[in-house]
N, C-alpha and C. Protein backbone atom coordinates (compact mmCIF):
# COMPACT_ATOMS: atom_id res chain seq x y z
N UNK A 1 68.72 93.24 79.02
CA UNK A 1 68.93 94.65 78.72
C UNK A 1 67.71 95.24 78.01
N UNK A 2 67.22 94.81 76.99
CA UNK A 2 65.47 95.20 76.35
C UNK A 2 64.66 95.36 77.24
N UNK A 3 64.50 94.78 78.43
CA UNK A 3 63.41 94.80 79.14
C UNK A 3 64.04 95.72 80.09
N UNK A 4 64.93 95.81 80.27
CA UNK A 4 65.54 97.09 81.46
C UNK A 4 64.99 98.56 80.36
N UNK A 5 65.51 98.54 78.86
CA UNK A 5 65.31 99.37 78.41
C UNK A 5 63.74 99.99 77.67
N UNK A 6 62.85 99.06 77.75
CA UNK A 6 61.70 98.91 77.81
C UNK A 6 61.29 99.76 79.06
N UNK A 7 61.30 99.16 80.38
CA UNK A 7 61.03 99.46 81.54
C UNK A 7 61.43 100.76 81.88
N UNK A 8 62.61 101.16 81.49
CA UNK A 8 62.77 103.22 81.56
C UNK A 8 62.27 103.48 80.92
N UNK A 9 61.92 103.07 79.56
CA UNK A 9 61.14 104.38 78.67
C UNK A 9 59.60 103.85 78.90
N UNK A 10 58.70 102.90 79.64
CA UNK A 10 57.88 103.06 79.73
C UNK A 10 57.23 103.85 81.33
N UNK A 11 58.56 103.58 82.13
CA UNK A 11 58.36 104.52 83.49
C UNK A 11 58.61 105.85 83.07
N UNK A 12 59.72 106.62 82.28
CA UNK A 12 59.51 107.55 81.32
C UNK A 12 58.24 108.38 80.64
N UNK A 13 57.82 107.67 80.25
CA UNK A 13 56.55 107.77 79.47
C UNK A 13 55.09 108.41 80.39
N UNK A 14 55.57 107.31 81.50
CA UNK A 14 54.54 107.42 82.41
C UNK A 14 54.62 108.69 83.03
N UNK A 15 55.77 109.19 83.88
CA UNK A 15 56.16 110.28 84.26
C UNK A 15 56.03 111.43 83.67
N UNK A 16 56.15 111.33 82.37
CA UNK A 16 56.15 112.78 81.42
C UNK A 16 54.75 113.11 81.47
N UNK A 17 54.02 112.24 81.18
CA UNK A 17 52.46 112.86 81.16
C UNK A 17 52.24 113.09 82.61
N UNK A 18 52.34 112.26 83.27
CA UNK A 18 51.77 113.08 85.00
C UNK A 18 52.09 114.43 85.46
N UNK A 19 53.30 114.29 85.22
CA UNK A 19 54.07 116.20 85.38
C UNK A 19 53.30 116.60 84.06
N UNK A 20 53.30 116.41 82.87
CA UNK A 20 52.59 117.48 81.90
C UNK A 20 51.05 117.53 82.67
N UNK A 21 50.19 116.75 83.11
CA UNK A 21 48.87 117.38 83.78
C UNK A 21 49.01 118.09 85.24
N UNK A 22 50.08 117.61 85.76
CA UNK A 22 50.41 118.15 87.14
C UNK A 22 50.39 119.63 87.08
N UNK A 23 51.66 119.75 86.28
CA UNK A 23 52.08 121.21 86.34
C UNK A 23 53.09 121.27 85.34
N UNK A 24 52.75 121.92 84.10
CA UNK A 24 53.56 122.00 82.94
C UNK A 24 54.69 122.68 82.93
N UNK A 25 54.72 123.56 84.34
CA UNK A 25 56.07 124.37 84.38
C UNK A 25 57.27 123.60 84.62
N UNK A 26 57.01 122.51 84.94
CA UNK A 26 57.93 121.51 86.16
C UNK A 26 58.47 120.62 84.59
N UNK A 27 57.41 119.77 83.57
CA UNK A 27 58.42 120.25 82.63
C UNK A 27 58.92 120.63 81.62
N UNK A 28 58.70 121.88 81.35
CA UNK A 28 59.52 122.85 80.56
C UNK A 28 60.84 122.88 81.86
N UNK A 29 60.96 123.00 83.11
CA UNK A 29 62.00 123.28 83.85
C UNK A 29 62.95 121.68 83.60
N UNK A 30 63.01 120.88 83.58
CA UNK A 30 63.00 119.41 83.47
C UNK A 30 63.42 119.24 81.95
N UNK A 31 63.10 119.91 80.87
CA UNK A 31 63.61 120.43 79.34
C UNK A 31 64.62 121.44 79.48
N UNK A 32 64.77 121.95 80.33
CA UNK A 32 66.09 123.18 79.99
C UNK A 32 66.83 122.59 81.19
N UNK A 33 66.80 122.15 82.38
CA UNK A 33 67.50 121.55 82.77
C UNK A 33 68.90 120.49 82.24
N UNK A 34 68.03 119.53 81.71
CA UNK A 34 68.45 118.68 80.81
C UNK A 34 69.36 119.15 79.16
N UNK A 35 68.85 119.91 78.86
CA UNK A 35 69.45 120.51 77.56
C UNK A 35 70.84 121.57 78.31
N UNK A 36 70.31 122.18 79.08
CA UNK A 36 71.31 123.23 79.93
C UNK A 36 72.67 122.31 79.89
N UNK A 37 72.42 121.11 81.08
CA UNK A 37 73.22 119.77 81.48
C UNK A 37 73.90 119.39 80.08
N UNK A 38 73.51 118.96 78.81
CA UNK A 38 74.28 118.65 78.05
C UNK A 38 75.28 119.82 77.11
N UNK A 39 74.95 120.71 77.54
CA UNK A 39 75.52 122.05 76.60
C UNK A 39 76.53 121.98 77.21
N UNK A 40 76.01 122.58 78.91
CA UNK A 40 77.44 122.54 79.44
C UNK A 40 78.72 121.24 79.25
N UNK A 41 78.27 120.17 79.20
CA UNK A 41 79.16 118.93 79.29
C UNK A 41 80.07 118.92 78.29
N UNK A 42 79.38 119.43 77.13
CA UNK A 42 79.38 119.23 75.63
C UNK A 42 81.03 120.45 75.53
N UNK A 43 80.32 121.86 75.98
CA UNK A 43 81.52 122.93 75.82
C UNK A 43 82.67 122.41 76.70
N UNK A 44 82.50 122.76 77.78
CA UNK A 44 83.50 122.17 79.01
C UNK A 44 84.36 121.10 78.76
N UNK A 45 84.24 119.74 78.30
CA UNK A 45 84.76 118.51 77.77
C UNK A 45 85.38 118.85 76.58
N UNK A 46 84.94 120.07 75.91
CA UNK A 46 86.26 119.85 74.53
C UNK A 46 86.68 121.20 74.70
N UNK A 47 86.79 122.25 75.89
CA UNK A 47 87.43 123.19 76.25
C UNK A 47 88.46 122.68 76.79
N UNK A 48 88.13 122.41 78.00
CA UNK A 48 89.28 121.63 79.36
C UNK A 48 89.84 120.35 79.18
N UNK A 49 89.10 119.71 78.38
CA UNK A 49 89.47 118.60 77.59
C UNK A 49 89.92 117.29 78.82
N UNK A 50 90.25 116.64 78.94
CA UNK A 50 90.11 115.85 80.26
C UNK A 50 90.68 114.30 80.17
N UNK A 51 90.39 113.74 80.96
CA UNK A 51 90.08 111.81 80.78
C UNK A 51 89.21 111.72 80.50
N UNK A 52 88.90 110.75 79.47
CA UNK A 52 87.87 109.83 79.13
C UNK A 52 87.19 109.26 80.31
N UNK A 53 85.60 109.37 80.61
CA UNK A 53 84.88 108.38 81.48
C UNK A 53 84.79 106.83 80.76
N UNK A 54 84.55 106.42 80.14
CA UNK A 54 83.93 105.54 79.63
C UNK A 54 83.91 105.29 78.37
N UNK A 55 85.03 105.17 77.11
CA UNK A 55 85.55 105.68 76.27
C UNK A 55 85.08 104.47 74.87
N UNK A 56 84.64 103.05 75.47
CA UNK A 56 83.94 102.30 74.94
C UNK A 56 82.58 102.59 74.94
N UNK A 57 81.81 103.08 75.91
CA UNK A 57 80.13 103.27 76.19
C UNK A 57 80.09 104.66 75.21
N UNK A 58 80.92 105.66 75.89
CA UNK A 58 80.66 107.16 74.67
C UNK A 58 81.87 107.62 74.78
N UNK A 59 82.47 107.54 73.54
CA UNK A 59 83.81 107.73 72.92
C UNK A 59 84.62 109.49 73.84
N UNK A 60 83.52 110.24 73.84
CA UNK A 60 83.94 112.09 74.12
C UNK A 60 83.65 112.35 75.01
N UNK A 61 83.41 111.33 76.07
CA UNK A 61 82.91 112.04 77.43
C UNK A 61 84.02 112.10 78.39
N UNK A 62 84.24 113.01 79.01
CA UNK A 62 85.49 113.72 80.02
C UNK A 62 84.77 113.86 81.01
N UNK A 63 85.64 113.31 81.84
CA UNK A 63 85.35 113.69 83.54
C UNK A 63 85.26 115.06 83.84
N UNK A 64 85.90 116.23 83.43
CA UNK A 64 85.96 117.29 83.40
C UNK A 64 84.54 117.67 83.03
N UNK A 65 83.73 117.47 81.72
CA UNK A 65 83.06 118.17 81.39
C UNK A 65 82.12 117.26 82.00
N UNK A 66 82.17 116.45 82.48
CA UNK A 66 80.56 115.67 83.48
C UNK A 66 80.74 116.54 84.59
N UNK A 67 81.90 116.34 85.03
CA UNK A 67 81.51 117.33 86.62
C UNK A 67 81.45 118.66 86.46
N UNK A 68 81.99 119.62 85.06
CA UNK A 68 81.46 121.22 85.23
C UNK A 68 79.97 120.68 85.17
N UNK A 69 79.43 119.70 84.25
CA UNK A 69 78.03 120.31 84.00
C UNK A 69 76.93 119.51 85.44
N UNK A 70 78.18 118.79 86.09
CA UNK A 70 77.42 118.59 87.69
C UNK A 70 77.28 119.66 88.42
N UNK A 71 78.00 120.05 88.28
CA UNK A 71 78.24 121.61 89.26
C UNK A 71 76.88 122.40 89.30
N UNK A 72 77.11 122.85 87.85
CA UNK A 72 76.26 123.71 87.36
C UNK A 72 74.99 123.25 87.58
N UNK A 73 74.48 121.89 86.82
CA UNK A 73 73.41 121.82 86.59
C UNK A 73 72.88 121.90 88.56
N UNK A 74 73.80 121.48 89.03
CA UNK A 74 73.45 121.14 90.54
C UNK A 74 72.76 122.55 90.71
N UNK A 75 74.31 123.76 90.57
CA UNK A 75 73.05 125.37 91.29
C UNK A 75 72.09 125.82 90.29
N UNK A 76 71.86 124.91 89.48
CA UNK A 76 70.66 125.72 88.54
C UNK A 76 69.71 125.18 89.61
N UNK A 77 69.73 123.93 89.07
CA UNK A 77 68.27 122.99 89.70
C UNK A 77 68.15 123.60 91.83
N UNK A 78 69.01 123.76 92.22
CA UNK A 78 68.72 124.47 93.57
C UNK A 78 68.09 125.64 93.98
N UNK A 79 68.52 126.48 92.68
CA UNK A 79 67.55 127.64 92.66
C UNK A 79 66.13 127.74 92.11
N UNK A 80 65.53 126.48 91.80
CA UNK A 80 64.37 126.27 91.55
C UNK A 80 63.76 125.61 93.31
N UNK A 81 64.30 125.69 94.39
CA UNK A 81 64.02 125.06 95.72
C UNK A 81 63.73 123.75 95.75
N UNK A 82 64.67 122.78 95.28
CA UNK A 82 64.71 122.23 95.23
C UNK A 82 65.89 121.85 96.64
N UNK A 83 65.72 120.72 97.45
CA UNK A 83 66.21 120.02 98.57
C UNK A 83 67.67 119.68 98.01
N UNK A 84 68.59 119.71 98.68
CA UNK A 84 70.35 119.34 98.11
C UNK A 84 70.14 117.97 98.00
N UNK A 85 69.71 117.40 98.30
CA UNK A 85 69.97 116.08 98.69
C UNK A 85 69.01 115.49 96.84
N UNK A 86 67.79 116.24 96.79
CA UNK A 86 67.33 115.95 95.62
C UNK A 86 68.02 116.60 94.52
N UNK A 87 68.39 117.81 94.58
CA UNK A 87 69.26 118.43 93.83
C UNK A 87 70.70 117.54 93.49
N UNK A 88 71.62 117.28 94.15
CA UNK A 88 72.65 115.95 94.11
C UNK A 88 72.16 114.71 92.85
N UNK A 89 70.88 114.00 93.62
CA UNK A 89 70.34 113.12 92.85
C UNK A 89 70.15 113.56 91.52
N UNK A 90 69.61 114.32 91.37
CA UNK A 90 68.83 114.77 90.01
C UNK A 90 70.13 114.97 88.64
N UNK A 91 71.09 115.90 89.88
CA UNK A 91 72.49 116.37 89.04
C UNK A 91 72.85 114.69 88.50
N UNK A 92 73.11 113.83 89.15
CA UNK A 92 73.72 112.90 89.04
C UNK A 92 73.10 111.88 88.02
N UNK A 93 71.64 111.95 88.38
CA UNK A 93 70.69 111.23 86.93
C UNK A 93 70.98 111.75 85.37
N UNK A 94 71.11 112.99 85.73
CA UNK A 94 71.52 113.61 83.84
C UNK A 94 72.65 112.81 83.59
N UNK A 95 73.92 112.24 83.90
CA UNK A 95 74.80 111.58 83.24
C UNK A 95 74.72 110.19 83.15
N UNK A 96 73.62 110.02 84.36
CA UNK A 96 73.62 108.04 84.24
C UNK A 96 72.38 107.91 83.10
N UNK A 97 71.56 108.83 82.69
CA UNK A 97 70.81 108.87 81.66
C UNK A 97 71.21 108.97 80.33
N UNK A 98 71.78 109.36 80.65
CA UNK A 98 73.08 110.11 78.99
C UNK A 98 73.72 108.38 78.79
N UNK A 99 74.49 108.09 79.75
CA UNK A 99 75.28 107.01 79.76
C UNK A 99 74.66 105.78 79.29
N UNK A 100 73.38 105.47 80.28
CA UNK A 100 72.27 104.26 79.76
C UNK A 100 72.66 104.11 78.21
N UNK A 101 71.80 105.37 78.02
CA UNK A 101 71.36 105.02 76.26
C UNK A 101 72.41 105.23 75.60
N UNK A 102 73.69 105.62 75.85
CA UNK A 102 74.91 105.38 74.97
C UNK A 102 75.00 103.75 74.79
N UNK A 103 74.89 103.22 76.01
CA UNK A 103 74.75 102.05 76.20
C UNK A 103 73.98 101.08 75.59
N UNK A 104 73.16 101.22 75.63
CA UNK A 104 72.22 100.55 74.91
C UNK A 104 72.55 100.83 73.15
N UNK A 105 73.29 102.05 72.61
CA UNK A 105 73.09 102.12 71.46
C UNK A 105 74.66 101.41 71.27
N UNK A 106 75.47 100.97 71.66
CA UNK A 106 76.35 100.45 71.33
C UNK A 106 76.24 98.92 71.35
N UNK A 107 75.61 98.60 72.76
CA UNK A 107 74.97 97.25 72.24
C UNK A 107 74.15 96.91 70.79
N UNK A 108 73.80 97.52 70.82
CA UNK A 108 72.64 97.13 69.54
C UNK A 108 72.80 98.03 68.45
N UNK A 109 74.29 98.28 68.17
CA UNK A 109 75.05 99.19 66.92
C UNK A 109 74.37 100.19 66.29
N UNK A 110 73.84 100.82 67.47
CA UNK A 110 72.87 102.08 66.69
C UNK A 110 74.12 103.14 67.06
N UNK A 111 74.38 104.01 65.62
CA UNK A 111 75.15 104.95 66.21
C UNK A 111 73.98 106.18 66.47
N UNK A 112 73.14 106.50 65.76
CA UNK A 112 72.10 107.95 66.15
C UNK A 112 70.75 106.98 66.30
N UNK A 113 70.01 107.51 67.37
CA UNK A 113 68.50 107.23 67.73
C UNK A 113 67.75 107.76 66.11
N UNK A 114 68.22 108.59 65.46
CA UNK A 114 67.06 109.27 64.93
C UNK A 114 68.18 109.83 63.83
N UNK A 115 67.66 110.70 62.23
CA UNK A 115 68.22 111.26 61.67
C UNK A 115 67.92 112.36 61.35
N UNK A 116 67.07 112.87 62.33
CA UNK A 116 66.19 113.99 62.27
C UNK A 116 66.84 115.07 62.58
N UNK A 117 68.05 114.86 64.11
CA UNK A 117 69.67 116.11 64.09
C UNK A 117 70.56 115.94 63.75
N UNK A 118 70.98 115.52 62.55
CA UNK A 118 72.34 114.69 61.93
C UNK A 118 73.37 115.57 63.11
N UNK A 119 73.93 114.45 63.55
CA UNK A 119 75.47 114.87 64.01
C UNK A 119 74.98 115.02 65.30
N UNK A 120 73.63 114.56 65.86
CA UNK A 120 73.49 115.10 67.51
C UNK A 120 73.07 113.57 67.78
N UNK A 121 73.05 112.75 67.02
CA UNK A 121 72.81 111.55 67.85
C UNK A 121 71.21 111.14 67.83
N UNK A 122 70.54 112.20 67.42
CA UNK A 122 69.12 112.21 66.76
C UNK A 122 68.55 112.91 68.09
N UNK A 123 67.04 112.84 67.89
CA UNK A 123 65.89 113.10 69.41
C UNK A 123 66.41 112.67 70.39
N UNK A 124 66.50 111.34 70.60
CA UNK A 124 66.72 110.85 71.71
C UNK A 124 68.21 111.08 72.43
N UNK A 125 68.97 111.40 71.57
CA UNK A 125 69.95 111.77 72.25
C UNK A 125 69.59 113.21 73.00
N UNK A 126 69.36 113.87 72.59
CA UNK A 126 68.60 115.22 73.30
C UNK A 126 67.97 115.30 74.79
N UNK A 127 67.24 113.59 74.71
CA UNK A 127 66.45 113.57 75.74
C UNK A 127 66.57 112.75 76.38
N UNK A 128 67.64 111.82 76.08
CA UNK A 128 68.33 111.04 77.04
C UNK A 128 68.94 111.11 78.38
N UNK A 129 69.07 111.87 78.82
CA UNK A 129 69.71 112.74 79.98
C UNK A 129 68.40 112.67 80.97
N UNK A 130 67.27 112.85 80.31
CA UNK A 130 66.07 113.86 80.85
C UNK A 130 64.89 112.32 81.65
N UNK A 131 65.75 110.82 81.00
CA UNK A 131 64.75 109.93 81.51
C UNK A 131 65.25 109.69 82.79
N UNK A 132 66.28 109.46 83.42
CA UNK A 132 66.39 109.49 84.83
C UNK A 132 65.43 110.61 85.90
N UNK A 133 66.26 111.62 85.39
CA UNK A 133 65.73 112.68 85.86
C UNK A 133 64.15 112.99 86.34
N UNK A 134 62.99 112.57 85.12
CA UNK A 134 62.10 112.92 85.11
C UNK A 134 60.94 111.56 86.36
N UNK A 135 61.71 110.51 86.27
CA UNK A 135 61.43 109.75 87.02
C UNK A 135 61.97 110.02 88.34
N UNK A 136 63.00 110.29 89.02
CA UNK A 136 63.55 110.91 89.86
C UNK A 136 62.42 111.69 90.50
N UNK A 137 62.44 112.99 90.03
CA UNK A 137 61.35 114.03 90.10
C UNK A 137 60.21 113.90 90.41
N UNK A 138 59.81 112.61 89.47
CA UNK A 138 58.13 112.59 89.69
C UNK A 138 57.61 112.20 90.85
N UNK A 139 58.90 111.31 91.29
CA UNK A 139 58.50 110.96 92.73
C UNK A 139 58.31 111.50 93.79
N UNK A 140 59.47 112.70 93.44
CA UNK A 140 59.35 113.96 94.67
C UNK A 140 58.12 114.85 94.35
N UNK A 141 57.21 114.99 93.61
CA UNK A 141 56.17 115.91 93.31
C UNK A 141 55.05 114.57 93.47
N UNK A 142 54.97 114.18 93.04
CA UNK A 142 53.18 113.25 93.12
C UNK A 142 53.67 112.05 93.67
C-alpha cells in the first residue's frame, strides 16, 4: 500500500507541473473542478442524506451525494469540450481519489492530512479528489 501510495503522489506530482507549464488554465480548471466535486458531495449527502458507500473507509459518504456530485461534476467538466467518454472517466476519478486517501488514512490512523483546515481533513483532503483526475487528464492533453 506505501508504494501504491508513493506511486500516485509521485505520478501526481509529475502531472501537476506538466499541465502547470502546458497550460495553466487546464489547472486552475482541474482546481475548481475538484473543489466544485466535493462541495457538491459534501451539501447533497447531508441534504438527501442516503446509504452509506463505504462507511469503514469514510464514515459520511452517501451514494446520493457521490452521484449528485457525478452528475454535476460530469456537465461541468463537458462544457469545458471535453469527450463523454473522458468526461465519465474524469467524473468517476474525483470519488476513487477521495476514497484512496480515506483509505490510506485509516490504514495508517491518520484522521486529518494536515491541521492547517481543522475540521476539513487538512490540504490534502482538499486535493485528494484532484490526484486521479489530474493524471487522468494529463494523458488526454500531452
Amino acid at each position: 500500500m506505501k508504494k501504491l501510495f508513493l506511486l500516485v503522489v509521485l505520478l501526481f506530482i509529475h502531472n501537476f507541473f506538466s499541465i502547470y507549464y502546458y497550460d495553466r488554465n487546464i489547472l486552475y480548471f482541474i482546481i475548481f473542478t475538484a473543489f466544485f466535486n466535493d462541495t457538491i458531495a459534501y451539501i447533497s449527502g447531508k441534504l438527501l442524506k442516503g446509504p452509506l458507500i463505504i462507511p469503514r473507509i469514510s464514515p459520511n459518504k452517501t451514494w446520493t451525494g457521490t452521484i449528485v456530485s457525478f452528475i454535476c461534476s460530469f456537465i461541468l467538466i463537458i462544457q469545458f469540450n471535453i469527450s463523454l467518454i473522458m468526461a465519465v472517466l474524469l467524473s468517476i476519478s474525483l470519488f476513487f481519489g477521495d476514497i484512496f486517501f480515506s483509505h490510506i488514512k485509516r490504514k495508517t490512523n491518520i484522521k486529518d492530512f494536515s491541521n492547517f483546515l481543522q475540521g476539513h481533513g487538512g490540504i490534502l483532503d482538499r486535493l485528494d479528489s484532484m490526484f486521479f483526475f489530474i493524471i487522468i487528464l494529463n494523458f488526454n492533453y500531452l
